[in-house]
PDB file of N, CA and C in Angstrom:
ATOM      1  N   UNK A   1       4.844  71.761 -66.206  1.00  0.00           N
ATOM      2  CA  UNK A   1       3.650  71.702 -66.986  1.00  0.00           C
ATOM      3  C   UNK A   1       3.635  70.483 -67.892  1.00  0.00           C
ATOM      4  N   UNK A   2       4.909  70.115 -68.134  1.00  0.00           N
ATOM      5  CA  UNK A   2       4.971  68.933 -69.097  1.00  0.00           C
ATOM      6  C   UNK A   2       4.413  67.687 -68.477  1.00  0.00           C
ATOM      7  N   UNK A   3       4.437  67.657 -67.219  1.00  0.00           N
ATOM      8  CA  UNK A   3       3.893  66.629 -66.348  1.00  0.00           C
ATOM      9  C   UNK A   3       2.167  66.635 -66.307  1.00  0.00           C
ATOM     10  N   UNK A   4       1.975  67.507 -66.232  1.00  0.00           N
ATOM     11  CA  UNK A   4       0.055  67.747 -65.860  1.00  0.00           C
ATOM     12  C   UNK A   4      -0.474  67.784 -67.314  1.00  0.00           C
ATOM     13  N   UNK A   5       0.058  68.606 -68.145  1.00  0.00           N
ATOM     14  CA  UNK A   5      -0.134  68.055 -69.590  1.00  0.00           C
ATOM     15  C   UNK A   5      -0.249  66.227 -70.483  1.00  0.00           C
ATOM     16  N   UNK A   6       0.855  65.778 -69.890  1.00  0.00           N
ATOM     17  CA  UNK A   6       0.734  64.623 -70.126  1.00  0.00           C
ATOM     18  C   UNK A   6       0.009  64.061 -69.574  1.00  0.00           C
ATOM     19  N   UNK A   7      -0.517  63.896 -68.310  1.00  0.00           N
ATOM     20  CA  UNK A   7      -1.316  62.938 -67.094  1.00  0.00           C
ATOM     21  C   UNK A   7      -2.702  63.212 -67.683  1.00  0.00           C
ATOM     22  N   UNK A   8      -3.105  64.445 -68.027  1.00  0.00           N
ATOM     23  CA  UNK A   8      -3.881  65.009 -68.741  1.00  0.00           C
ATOM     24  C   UNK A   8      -4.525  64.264 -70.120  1.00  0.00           C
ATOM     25  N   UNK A   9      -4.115  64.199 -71.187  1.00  0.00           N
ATOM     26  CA  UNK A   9      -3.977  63.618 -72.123  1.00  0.00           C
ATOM     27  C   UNK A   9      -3.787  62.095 -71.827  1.00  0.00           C
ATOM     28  N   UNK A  10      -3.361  61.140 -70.602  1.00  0.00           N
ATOM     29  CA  UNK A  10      -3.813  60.115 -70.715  1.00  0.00           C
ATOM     30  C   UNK A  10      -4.766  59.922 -70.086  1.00  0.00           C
ATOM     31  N   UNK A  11      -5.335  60.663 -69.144  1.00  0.00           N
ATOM     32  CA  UNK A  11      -6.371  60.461 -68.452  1.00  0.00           C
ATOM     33  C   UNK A  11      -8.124  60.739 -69.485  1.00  0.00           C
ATOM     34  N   UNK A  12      -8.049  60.955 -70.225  1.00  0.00           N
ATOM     35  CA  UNK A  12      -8.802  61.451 -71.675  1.00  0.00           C
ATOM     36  C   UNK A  12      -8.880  60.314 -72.365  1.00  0.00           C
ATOM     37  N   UNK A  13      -7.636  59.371 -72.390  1.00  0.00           N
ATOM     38  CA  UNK A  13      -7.951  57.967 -73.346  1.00  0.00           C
ATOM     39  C   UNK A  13      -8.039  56.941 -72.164  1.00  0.00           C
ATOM     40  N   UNK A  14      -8.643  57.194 -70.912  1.00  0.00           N
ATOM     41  CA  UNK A  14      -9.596  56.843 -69.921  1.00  0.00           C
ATOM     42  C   UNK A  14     -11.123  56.883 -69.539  1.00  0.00           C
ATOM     43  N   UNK A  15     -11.756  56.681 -69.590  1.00  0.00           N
ATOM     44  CA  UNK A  15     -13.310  57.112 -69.520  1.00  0.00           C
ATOM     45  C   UNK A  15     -13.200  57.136 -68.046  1.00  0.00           C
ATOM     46  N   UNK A  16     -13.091  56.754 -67.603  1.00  0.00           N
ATOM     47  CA  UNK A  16     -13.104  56.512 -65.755  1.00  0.00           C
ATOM     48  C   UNK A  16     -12.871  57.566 -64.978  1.00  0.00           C
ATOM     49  N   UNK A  17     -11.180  57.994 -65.868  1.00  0.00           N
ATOM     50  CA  UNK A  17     -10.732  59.021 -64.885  1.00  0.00           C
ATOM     51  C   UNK A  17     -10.643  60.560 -64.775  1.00  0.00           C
ATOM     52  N   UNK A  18     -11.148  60.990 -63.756  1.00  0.00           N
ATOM     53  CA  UNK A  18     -11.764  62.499 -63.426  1.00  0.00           C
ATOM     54  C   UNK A  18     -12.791  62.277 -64.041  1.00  0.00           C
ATOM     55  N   UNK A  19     -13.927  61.479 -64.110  1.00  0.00           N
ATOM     56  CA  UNK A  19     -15.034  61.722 -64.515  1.00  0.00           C
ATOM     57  C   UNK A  19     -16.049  62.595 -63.809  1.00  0.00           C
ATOM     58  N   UNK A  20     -15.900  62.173 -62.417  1.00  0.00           N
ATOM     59  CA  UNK A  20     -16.747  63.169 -61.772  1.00  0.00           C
ATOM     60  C   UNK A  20     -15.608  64.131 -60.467  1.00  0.00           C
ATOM     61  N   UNK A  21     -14.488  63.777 -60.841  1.00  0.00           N
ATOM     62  CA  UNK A  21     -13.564  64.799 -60.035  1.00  0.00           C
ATOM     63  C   UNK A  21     -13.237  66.074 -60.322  1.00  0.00           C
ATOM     64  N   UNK A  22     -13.354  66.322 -58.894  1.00  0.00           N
ATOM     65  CA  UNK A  22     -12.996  68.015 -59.168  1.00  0.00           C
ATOM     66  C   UNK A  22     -11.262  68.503 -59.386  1.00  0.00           C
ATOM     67  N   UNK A  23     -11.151  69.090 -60.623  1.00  0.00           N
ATOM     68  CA  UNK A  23      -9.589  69.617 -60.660  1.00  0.00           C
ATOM     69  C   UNK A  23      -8.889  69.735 -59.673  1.00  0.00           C
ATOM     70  N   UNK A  24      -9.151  70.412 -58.984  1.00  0.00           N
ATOM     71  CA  UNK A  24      -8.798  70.509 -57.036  1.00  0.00           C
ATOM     72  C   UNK A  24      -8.477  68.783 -56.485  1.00  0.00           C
ATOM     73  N   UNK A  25      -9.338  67.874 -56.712  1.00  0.00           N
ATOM     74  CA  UNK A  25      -8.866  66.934 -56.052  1.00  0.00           C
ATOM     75  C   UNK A  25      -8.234  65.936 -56.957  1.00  0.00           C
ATOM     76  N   UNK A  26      -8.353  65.831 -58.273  1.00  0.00           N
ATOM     77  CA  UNK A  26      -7.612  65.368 -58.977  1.00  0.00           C
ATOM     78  C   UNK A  26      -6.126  65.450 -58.923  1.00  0.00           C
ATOM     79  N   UNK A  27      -5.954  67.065 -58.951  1.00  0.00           N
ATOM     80  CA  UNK A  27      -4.567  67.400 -58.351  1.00  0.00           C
ATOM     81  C   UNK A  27      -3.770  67.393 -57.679  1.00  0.00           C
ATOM     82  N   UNK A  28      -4.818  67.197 -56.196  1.00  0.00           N
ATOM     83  CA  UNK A  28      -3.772  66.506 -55.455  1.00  0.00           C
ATOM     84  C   UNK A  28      -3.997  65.193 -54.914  1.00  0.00           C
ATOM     85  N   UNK A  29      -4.814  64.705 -55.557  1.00  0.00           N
ATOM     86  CA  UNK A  29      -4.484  63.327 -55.149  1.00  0.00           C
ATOM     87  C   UNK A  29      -3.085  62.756 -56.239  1.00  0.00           C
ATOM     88  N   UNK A  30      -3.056  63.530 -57.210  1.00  0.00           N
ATOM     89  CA  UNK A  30      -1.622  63.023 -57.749  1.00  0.00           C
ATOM     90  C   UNK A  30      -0.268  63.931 -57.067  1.00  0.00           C
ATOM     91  N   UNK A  31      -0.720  64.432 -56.444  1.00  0.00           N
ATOM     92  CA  UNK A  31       0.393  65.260 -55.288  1.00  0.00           C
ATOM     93  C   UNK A  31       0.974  66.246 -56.096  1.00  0.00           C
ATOM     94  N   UNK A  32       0.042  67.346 -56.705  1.00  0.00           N
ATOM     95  CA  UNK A  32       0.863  68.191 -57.815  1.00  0.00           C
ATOM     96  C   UNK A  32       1.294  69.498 -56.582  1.00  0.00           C
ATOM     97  N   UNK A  33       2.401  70.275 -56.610  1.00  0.00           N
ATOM     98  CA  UNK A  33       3.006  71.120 -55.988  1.00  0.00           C
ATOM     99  C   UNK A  33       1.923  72.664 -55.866  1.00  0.00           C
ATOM    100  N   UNK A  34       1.922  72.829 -54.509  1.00  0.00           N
ATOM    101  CA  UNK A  34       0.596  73.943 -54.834  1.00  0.00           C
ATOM    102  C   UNK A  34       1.259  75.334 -56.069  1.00  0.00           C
ATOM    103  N   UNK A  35       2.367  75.752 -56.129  1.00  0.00           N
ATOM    104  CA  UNK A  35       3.089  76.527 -57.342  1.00  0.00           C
ATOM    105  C   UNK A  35       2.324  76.312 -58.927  1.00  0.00           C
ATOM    106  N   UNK A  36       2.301  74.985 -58.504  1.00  0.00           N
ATOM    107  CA  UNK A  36       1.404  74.889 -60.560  1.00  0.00           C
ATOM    108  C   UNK A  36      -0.284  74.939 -60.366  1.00  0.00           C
ATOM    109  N   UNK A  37      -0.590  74.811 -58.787  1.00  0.00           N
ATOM    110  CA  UNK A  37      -1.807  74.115 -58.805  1.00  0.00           C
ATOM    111  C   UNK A  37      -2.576  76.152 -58.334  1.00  0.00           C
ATOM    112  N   UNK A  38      -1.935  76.508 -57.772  1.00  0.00           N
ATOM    113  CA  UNK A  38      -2.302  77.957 -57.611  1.00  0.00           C
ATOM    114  C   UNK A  38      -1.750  79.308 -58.142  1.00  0.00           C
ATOM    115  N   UNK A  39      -0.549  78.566 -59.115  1.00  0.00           N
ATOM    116  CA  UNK A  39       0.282  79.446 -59.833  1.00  0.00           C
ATOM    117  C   UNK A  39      -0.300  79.531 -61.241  1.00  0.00           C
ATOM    118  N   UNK A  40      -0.685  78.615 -61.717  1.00  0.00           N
ATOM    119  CA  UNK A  40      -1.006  78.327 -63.330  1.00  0.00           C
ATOM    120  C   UNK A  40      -2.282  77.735 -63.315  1.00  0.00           C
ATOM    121  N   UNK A  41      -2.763  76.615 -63.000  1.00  0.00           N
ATOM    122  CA  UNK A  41      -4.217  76.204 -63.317  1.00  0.00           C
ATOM    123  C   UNK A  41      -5.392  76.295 -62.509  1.00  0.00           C
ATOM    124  N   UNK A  42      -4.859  76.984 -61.286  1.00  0.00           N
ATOM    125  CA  UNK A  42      -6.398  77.667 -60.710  1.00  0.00           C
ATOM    126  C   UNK A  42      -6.607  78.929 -61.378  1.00  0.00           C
ATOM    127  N   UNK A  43      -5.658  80.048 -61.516  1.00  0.00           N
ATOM    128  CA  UNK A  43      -5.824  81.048 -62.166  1.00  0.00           C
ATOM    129  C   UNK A  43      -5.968  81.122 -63.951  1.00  0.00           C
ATOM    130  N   UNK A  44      -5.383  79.888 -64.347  1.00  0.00           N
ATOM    131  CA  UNK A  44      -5.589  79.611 -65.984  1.00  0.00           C
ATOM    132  C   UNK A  44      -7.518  79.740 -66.182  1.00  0.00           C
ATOM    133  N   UNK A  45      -7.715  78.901 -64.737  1.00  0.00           N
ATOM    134  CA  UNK A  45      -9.162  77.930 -65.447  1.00  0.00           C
ATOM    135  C   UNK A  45     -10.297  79.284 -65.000  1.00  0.00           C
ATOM    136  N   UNK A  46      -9.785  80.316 -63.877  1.00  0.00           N
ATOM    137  CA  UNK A  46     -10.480  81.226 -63.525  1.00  0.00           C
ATOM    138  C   UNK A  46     -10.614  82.457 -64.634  1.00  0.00           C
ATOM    139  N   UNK A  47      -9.336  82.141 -64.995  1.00  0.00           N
ATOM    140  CA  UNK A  47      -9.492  83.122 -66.703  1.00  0.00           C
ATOM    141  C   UNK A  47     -10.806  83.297 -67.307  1.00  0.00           C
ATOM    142  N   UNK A  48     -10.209  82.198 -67.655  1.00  0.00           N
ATOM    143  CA  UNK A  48     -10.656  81.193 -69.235  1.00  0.00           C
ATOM    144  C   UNK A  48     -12.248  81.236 -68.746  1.00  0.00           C
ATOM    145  N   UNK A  49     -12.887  80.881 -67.704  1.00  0.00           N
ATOM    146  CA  UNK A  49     -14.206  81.102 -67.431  1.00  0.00           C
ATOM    147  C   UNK A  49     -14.496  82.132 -66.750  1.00  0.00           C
ATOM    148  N   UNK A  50     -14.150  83.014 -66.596  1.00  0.00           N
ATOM    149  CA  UNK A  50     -14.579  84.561 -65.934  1.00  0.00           C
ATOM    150  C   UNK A  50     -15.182  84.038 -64.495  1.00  0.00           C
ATOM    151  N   UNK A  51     -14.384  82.983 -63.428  1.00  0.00           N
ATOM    152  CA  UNK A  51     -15.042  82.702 -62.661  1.00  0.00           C
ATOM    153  C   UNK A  51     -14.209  82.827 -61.281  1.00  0.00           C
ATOM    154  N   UNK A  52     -14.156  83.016 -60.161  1.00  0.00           N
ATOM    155  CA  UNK A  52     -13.771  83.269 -58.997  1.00  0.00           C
ATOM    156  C   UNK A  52     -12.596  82.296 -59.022  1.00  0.00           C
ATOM    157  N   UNK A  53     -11.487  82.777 -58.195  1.00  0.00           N
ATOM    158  CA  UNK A  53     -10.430  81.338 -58.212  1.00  0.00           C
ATOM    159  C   UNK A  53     -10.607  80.495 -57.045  1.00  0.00           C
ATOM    160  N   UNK A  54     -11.446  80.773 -56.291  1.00  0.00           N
ATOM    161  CA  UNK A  54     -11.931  80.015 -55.382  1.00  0.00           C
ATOM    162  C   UNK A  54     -13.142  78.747 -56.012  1.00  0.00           C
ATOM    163  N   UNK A  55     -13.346  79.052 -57.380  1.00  0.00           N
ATOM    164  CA  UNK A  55     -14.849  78.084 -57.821  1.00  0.00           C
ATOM    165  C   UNK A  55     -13.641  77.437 -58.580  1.00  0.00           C
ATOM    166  N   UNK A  56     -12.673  77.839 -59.258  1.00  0.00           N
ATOM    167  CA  UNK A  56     -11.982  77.061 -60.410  1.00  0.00           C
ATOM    168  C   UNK A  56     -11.407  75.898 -60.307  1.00  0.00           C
ATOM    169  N   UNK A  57     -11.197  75.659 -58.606  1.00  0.00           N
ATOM    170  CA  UNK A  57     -10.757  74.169 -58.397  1.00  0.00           C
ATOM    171  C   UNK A  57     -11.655  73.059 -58.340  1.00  0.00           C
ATOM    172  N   UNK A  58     -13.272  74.035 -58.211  1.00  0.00           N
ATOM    173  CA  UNK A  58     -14.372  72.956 -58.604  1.00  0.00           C
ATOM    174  C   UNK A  58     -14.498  72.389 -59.803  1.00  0.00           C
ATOM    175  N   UNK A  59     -14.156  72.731 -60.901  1.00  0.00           N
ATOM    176  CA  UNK A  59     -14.471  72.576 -61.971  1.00  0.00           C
ATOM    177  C   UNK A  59     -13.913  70.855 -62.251  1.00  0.00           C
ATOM    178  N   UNK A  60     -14.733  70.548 -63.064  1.00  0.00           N
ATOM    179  CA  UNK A  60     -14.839  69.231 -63.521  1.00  0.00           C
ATOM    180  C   UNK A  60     -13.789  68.834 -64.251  1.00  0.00           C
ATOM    181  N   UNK A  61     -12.687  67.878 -63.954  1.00  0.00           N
ATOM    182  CA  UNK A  61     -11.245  67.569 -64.118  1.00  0.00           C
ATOM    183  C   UNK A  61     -11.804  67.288 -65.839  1.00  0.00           C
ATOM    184  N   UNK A  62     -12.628  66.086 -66.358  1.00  0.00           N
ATOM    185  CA  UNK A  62     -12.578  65.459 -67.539  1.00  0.00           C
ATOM    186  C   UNK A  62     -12.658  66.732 -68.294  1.00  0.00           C
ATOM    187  N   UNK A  63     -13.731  67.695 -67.948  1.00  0.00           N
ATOM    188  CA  UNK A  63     -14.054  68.633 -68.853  1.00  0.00           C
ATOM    189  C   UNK A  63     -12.814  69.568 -69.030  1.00  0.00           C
ATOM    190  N   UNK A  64     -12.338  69.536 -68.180  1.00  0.00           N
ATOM    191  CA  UNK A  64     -11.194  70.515 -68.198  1.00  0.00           C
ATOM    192  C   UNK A  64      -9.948  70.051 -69.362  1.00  0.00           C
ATOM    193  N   UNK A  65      -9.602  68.692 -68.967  1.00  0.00           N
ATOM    194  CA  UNK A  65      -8.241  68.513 -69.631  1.00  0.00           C
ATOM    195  C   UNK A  65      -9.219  68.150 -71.201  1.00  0.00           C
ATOM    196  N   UNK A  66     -10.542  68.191 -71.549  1.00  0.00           N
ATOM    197  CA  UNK A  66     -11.010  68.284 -72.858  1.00  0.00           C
ATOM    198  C   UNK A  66     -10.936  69.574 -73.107  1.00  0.00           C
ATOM    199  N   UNK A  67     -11.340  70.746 -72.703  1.00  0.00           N
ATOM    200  CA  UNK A  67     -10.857  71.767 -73.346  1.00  0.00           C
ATOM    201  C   UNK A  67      -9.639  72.395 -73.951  1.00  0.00           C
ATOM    202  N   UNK A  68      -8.760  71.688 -72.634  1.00  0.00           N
ATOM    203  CA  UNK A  68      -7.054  72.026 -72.926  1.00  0.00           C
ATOM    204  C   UNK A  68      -6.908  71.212 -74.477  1.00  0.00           C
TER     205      UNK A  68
END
């Protein structure tokens, strides 16, 4: 987590990046291990928005690591 946390937080003092990417492909285009990517932040983000975990990898990367 210390890894996606950080990438996270610099990607925020980016305007560019994940602007219009979806968490899902953000993730793996940085090749994150499906364990964090279906273990912790598809089901974190499906929480947190009362939304299917099948929609949660849609969700909008910038907006996301701004909420975190």
């Amino acid at each position: 987590m210390d890894r996606f946390h950080g990438e996270a937080l610099a990607a925020l003092d980016h305007p560019t990046e994940g602007g219009n990417e979806t968490i899902g492909a953000w993730l793996a285009r940085r090749g994150y291990h499906e364990s964090i990517v279906g273990g912790w932040i598809v089901p974190f983000c499906a929480a947190v928005w009362s939304s299917p975990t099948d929609a949660a990898g849609a969700m909008n990367a910038r907006a996301l690591f701004g909420f975190l």
